[in-house]
PDB file of N, CA and C in Angstrom:
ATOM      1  N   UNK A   1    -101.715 -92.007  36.978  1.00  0.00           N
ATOM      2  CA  UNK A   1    -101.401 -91.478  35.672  1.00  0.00           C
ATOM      3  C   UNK A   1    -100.852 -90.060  35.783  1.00  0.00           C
ATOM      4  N   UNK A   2    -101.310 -89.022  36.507  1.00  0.00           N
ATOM      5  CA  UNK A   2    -101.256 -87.802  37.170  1.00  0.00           C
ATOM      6  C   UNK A   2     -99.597 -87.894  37.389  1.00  0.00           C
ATOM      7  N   UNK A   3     -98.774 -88.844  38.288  1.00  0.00           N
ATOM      8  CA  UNK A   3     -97.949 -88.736  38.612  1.00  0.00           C
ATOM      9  C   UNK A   3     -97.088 -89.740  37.231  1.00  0.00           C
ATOM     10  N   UNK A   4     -97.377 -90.369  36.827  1.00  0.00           N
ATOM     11  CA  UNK A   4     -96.392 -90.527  35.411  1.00  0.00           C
ATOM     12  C   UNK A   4     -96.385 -89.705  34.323  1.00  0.00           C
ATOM     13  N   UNK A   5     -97.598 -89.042  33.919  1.00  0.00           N
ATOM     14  CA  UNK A   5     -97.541 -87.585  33.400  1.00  0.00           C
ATOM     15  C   UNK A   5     -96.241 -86.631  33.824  1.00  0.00           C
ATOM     16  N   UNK A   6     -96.468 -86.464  35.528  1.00  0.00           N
ATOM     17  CA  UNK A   6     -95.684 -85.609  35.602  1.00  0.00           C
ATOM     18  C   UNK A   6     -93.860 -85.612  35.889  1.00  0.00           C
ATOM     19  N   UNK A   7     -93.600 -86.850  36.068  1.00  0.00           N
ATOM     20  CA  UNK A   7     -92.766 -87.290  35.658  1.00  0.00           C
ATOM     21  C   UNK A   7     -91.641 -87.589  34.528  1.00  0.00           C
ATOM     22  N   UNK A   8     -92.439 -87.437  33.571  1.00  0.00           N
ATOM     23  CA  UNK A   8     -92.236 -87.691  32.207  1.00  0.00           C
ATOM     24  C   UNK A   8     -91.981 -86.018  31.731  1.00  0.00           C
ATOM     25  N   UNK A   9     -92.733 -85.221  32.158  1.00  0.00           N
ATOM     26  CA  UNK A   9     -92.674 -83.625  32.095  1.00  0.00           C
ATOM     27  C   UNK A   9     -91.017 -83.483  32.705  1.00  0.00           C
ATOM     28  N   UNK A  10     -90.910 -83.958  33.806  1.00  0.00           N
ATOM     29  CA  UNK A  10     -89.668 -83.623  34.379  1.00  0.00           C
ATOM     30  C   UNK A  10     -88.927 -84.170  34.034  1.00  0.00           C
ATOM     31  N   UNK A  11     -88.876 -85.329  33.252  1.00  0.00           N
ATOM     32  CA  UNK A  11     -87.484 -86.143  32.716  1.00  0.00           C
ATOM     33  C   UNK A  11     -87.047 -85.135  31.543  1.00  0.00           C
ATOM     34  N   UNK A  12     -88.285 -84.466  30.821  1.00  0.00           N
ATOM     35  CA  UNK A  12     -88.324 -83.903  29.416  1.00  0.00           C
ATOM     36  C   UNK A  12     -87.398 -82.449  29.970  1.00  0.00           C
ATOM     37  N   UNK A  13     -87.817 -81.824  31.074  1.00  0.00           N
ATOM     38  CA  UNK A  13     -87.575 -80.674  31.455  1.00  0.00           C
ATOM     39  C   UNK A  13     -85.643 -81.158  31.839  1.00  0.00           C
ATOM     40  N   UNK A  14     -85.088 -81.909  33.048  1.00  0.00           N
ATOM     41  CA  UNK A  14     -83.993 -81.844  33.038  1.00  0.00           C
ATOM     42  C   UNK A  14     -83.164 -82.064  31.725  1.00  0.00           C
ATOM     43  N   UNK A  15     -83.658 -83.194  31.047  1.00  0.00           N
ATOM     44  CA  UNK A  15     -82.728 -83.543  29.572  1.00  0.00           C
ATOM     45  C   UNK A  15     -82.939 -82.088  28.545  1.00  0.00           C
ATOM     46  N   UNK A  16     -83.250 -81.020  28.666  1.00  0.00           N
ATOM     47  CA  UNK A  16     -83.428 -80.062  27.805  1.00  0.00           C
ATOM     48  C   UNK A  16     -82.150 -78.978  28.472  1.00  0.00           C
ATOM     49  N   UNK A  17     -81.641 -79.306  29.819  1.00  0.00           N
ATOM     50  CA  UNK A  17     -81.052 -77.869  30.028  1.00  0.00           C
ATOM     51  C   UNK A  17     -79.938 -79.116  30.227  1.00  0.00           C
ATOM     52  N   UNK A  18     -79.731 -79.731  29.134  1.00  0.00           N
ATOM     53  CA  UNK A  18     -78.415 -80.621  28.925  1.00  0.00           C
ATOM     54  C   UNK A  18     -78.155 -81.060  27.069  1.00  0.00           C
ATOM     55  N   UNK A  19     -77.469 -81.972  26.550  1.00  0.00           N
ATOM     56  CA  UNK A  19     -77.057 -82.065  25.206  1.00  0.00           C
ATOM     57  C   UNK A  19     -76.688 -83.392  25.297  1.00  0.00           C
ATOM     58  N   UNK A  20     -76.328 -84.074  25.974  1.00  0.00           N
ATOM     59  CA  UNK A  20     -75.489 -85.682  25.750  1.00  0.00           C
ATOM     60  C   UNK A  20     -77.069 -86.454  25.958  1.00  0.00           C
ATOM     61  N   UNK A  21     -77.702 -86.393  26.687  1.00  0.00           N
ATOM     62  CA  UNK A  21     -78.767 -87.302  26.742  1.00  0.00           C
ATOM     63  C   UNK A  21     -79.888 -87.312  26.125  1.00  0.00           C
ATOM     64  N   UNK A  22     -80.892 -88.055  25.625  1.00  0.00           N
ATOM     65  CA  UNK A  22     -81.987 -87.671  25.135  1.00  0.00           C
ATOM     66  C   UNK A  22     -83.321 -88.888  25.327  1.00  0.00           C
ATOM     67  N   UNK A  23     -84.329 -88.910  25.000  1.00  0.00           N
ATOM     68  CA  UNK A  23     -85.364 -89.387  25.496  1.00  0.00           C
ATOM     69  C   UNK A  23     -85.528 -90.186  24.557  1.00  0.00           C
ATOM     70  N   UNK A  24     -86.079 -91.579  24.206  1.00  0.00           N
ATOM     71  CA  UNK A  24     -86.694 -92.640  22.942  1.00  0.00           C
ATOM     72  C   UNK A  24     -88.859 -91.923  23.235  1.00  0.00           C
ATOM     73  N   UNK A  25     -89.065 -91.735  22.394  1.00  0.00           N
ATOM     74  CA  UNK A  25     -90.548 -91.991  22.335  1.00  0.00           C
ATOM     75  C   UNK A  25     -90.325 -92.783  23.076  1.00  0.00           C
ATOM     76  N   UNK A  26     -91.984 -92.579  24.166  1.00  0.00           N
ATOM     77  CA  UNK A  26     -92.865 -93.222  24.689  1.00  0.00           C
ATOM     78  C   UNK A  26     -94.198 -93.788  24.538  1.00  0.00           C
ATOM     79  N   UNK A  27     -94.209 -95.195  24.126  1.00  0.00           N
ATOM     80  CA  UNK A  27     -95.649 -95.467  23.961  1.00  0.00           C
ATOM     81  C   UNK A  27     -96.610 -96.083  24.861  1.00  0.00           C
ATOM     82  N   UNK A  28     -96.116 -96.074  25.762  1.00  0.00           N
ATOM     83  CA  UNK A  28     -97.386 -96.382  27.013  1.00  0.00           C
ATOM     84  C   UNK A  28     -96.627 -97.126  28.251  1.00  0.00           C
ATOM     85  N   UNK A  29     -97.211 -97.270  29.127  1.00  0.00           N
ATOM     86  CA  UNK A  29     -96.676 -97.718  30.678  1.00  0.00           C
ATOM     87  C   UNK A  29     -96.281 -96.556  31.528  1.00  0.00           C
ATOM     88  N   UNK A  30     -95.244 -96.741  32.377  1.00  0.00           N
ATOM     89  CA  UNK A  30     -94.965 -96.334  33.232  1.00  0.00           C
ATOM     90  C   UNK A  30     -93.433 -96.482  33.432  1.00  0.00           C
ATOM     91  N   UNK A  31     -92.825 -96.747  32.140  1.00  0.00           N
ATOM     92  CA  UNK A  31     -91.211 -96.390  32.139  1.00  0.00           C
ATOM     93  C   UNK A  31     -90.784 -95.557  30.719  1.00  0.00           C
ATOM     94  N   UNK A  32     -89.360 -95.043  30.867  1.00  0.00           N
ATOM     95  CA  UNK A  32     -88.770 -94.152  29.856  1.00  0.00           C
ATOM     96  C   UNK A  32     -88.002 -94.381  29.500  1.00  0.00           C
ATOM     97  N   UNK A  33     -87.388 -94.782  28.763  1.00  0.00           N
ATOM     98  CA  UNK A  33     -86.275 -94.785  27.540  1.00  0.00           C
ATOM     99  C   UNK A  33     -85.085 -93.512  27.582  1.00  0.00           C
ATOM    100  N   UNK A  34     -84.101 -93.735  28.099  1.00  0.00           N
ATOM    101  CA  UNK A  34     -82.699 -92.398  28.084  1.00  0.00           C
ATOM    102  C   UNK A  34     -81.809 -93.032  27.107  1.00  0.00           C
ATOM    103  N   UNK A  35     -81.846 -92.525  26.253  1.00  0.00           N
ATOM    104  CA  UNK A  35     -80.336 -92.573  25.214  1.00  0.00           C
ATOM    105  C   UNK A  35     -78.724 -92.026  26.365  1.00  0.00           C
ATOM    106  N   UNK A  36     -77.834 -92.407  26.661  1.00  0.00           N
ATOM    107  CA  UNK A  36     -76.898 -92.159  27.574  1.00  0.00           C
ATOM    108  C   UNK A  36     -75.477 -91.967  25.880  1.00  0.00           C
ATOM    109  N   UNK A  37     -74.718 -91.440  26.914  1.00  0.00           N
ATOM    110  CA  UNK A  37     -73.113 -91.693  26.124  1.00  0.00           C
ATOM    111  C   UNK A  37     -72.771 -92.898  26.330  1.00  0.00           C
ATOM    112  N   UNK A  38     -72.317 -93.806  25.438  1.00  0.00           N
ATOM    113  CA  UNK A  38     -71.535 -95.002  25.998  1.00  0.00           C
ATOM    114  C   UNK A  38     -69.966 -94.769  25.774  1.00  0.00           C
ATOM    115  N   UNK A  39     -70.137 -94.735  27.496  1.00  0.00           N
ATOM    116  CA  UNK A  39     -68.893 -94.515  27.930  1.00  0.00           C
ATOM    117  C   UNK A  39     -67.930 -95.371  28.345  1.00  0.00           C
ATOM    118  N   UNK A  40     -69.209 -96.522  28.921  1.00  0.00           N
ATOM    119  CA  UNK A  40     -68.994 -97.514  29.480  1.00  0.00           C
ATOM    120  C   UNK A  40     -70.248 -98.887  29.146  1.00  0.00           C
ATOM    121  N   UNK A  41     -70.182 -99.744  29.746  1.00  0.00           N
ATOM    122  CA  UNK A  41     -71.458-100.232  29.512  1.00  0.00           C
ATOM    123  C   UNK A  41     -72.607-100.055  30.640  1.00  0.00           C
ATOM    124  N   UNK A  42     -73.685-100.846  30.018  1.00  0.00           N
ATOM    125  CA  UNK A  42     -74.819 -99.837  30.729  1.00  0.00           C
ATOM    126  C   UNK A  42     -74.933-101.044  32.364  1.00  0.00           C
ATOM    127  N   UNK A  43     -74.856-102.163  32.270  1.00  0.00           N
ATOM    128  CA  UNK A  43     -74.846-102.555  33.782  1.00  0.00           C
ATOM    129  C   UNK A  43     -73.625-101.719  34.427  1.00  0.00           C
ATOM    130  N   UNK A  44     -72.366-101.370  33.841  1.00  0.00           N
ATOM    131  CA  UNK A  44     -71.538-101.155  34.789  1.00  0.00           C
ATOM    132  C   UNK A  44     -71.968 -99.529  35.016  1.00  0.00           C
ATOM    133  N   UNK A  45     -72.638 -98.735  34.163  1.00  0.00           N
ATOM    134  CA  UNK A  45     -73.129 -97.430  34.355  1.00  0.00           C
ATOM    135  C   UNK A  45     -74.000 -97.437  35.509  1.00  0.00           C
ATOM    136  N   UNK A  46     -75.065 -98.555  35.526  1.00  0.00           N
ATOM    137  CA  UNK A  46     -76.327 -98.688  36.247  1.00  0.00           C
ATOM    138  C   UNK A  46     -75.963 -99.101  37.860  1.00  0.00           C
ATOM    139  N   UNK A  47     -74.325 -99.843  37.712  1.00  0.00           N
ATOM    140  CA  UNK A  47     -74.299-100.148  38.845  1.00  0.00           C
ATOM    141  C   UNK A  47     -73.182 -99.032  39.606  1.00  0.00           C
ATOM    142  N   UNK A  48     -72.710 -98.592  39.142  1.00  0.00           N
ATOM    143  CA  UNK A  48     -71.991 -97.102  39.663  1.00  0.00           C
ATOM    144  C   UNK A  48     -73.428 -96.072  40.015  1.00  0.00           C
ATOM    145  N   UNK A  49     -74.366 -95.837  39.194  1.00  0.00           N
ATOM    146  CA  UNK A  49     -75.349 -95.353  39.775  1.00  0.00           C
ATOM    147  C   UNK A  49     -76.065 -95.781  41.120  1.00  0.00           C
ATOM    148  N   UNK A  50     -76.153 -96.994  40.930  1.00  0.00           N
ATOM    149  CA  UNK A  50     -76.866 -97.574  42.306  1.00  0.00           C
ATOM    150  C   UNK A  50     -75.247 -97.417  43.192  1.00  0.00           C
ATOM    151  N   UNK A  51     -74.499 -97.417  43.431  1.00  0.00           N
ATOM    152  CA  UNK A  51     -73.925 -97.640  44.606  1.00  0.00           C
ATOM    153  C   UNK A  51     -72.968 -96.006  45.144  1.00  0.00           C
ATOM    154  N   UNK A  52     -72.761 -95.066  44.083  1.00  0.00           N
ATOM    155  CA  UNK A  52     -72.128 -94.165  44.222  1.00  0.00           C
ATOM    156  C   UNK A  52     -73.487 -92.944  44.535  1.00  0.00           C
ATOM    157  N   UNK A  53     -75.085 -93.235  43.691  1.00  0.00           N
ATOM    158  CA  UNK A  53     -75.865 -91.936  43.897  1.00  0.00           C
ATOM    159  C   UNK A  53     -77.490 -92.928  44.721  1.00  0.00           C
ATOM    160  N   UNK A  54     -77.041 -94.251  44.906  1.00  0.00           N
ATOM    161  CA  UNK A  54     -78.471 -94.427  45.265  1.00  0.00           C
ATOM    162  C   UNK A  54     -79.963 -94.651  44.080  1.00  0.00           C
ATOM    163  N   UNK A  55     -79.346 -94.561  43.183  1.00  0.00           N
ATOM    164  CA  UNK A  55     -80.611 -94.261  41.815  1.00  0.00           C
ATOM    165  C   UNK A  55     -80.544 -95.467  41.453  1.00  0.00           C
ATOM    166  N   UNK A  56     -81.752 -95.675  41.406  1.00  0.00           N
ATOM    167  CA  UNK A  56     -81.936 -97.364  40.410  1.00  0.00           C
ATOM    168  C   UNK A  56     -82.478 -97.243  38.856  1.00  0.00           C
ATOM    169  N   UNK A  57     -82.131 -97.382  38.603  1.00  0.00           N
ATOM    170  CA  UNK A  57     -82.833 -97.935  36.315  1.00  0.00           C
ATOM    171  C   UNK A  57     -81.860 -99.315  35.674  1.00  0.00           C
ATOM    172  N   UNK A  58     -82.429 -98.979  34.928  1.00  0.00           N
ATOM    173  CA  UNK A  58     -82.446-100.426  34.588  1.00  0.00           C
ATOM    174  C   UNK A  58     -81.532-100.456  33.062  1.00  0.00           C
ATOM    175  N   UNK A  59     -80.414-101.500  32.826  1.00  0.00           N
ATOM    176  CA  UNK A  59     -79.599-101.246  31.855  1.00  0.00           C
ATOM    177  C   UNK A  59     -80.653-101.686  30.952  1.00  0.00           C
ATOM    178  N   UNK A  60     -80.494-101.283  29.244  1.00  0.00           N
ATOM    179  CA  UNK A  60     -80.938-101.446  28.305  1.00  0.00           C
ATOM    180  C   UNK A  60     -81.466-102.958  28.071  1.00  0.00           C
ATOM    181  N   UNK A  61     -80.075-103.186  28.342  1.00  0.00           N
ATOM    182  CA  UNK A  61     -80.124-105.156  27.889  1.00  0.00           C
ATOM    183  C   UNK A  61     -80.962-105.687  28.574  1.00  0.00           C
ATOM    184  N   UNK A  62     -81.727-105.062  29.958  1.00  0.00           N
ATOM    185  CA  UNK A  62     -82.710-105.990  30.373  1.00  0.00           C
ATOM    186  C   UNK A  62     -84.174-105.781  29.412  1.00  0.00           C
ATOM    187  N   UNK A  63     -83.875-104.692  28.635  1.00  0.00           N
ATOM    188  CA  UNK A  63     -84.879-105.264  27.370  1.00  0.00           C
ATOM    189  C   UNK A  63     -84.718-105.340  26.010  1.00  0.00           C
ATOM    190  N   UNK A  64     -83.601-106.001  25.931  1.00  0.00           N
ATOM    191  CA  UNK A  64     -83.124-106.354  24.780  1.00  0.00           C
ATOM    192  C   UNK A  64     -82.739-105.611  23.706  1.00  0.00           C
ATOM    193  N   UNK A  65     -81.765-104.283  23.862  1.00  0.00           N
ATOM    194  CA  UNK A  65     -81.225-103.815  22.886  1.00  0.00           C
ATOM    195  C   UNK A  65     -80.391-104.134  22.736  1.00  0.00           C
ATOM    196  N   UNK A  66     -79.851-103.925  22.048  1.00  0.00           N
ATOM    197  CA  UNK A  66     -79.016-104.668  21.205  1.00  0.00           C
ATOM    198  C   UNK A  66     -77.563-103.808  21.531  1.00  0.00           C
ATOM    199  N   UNK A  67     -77.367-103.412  22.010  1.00  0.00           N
ATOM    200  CA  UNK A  67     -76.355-101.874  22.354  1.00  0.00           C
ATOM    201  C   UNK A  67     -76.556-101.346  23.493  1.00  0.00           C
ATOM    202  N   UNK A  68     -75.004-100.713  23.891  1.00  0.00           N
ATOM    203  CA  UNK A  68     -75.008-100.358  25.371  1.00  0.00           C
ATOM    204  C   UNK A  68     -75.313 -98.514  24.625  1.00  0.00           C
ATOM    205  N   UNK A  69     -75.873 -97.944  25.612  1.00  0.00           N
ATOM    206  CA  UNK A  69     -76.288 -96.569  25.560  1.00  0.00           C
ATOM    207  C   UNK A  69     -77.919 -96.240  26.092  1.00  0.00           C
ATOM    208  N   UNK A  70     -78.617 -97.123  26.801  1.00  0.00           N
ATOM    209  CA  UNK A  70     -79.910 -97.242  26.858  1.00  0.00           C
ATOM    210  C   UNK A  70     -79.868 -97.301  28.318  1.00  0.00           C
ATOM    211  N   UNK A  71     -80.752 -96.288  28.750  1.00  0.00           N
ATOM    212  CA  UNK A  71     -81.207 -96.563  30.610  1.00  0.00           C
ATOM    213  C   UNK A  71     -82.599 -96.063  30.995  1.00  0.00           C
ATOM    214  N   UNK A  72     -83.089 -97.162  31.484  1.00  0.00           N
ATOM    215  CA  UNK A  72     -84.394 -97.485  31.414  1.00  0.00           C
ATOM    216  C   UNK A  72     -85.119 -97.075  33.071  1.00  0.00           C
ATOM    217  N   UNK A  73     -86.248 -95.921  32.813  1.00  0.00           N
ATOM    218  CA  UNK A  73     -86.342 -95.362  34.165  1.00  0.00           C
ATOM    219  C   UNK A  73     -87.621 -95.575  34.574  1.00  0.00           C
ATOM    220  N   UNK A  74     -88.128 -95.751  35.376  1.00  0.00           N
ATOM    221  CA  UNK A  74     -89.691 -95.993  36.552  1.00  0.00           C
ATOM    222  C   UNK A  74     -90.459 -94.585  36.627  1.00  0.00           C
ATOM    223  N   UNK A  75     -91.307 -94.070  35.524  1.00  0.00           N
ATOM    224  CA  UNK A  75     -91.824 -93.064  35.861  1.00  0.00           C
ATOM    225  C   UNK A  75     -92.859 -93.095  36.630  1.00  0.00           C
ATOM    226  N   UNK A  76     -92.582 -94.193  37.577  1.00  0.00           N
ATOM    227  CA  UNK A  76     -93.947 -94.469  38.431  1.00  0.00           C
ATOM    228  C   UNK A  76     -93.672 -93.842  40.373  1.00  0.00           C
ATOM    229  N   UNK A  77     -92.367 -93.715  40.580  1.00  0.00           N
ATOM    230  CA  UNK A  77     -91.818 -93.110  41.371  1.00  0.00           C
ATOM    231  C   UNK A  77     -92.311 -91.631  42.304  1.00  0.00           C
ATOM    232  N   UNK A  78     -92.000 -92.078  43.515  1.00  0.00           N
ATOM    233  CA  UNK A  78     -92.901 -90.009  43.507  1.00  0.00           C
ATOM    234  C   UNK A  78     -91.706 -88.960  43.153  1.00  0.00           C
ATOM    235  N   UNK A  79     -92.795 -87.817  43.163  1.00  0.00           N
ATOM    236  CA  UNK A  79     -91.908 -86.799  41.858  1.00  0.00           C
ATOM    237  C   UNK A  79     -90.992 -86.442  42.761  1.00  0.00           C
ATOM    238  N   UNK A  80     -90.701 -86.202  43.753  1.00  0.00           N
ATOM    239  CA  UNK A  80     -89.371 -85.793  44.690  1.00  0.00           C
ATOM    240  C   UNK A  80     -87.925 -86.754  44.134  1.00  0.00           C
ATOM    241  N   UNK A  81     -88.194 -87.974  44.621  1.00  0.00           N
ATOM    242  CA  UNK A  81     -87.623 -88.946  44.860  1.00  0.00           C
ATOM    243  C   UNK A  81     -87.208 -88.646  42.898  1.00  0.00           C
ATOM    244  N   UNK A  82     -87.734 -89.292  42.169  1.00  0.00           N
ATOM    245  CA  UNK A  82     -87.783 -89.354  40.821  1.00  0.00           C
ATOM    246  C   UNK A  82     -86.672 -87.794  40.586  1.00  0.00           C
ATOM    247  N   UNK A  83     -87.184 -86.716  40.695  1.00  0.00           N
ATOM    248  CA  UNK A  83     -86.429 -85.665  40.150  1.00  0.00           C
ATOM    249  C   UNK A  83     -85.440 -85.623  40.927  1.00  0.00           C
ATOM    250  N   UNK A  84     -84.925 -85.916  41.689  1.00  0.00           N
ATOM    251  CA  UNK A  84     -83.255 -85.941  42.820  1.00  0.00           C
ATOM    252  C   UNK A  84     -82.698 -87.172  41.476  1.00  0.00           C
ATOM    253  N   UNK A  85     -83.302 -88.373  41.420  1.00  0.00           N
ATOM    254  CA  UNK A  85     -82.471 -89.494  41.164  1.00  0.00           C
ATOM    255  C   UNK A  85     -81.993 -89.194  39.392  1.00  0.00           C
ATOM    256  N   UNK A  86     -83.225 -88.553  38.902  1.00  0.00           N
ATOM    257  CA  UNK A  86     -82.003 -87.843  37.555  1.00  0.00           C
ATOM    258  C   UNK A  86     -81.421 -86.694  37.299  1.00  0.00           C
ATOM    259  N   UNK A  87     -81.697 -85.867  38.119  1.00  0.00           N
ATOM    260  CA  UNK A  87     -80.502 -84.882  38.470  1.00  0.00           C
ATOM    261  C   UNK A  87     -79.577 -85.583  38.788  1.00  0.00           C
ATOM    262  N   UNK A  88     -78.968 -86.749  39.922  1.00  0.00           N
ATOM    263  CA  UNK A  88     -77.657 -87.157  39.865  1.00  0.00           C
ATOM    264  C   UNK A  88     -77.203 -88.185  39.041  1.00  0.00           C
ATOM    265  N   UNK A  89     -78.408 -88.756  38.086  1.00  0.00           N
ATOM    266  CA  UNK A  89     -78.003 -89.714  36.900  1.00  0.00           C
ATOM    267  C   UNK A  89     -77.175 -88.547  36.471  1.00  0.00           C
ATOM    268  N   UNK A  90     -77.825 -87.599  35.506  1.00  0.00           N
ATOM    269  CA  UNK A  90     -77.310 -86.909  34.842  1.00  0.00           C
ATOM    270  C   UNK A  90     -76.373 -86.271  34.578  1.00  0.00           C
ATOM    271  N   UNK A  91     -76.072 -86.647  36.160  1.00  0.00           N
ATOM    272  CA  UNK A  91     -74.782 -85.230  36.533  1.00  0.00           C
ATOM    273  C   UNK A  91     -73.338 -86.224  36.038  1.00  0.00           C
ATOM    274  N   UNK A  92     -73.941 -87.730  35.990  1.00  0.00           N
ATOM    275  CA  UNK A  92     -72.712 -88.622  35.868  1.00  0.00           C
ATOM    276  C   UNK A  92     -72.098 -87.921  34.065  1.00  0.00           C
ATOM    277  N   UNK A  93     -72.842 -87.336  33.138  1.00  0.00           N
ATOM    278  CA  UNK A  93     -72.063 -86.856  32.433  1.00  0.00           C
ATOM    279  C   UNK A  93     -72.309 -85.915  31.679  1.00  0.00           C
ATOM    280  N   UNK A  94     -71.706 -85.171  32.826  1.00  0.00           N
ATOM    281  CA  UNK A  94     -71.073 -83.974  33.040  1.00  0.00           C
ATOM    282  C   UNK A  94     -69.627 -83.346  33.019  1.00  0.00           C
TER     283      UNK A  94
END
């Protein structure tokens, strides 16, 4: 819990010294909700992430929104690993 706490601190902390992204409430588990730009759609976002920065999440649609703009993250991760992989989500828009 310790480490999804602090996780969740750091998702809150990078998305604040930015403006395009933002966080959905969290009501329990061990994943997070990112509002993104849709720029594109979110598998083809998710899969430019996995193959250009290494970062894995998960497009929206694998839980059923209804709309591309949703990326779905593992705050269960250790905090190293976790804070590298959305620093270079993030940096995608930029």
């Amino acid at each position: 819990m310790s480490r999804v706490r602090g996780n969740l601190a750091e998702l809150d902390r990078q998305l604040a010294s930015q403006k395009v992204c933002s966080r959905l409430e969290v009501e329990g588990g061990w994943y997070a909700i990112v509002g993104v730009p849709t720029t594109r759609s979110d598998e083809d976002l998710t899969l430019s992430l996995l193959n250009d920065s290494g970062v894995y999440v998960h497009p929206g649609h694998f839980y059923d929104f209804p709309r591309d703009g949703f990326l779905v993250v593992s705050l269960i991760c250790t905090k190293s690993d976790f804070s590298t992989g959305l620093r270079s989500a993030l940096m995608q828009f930029h």
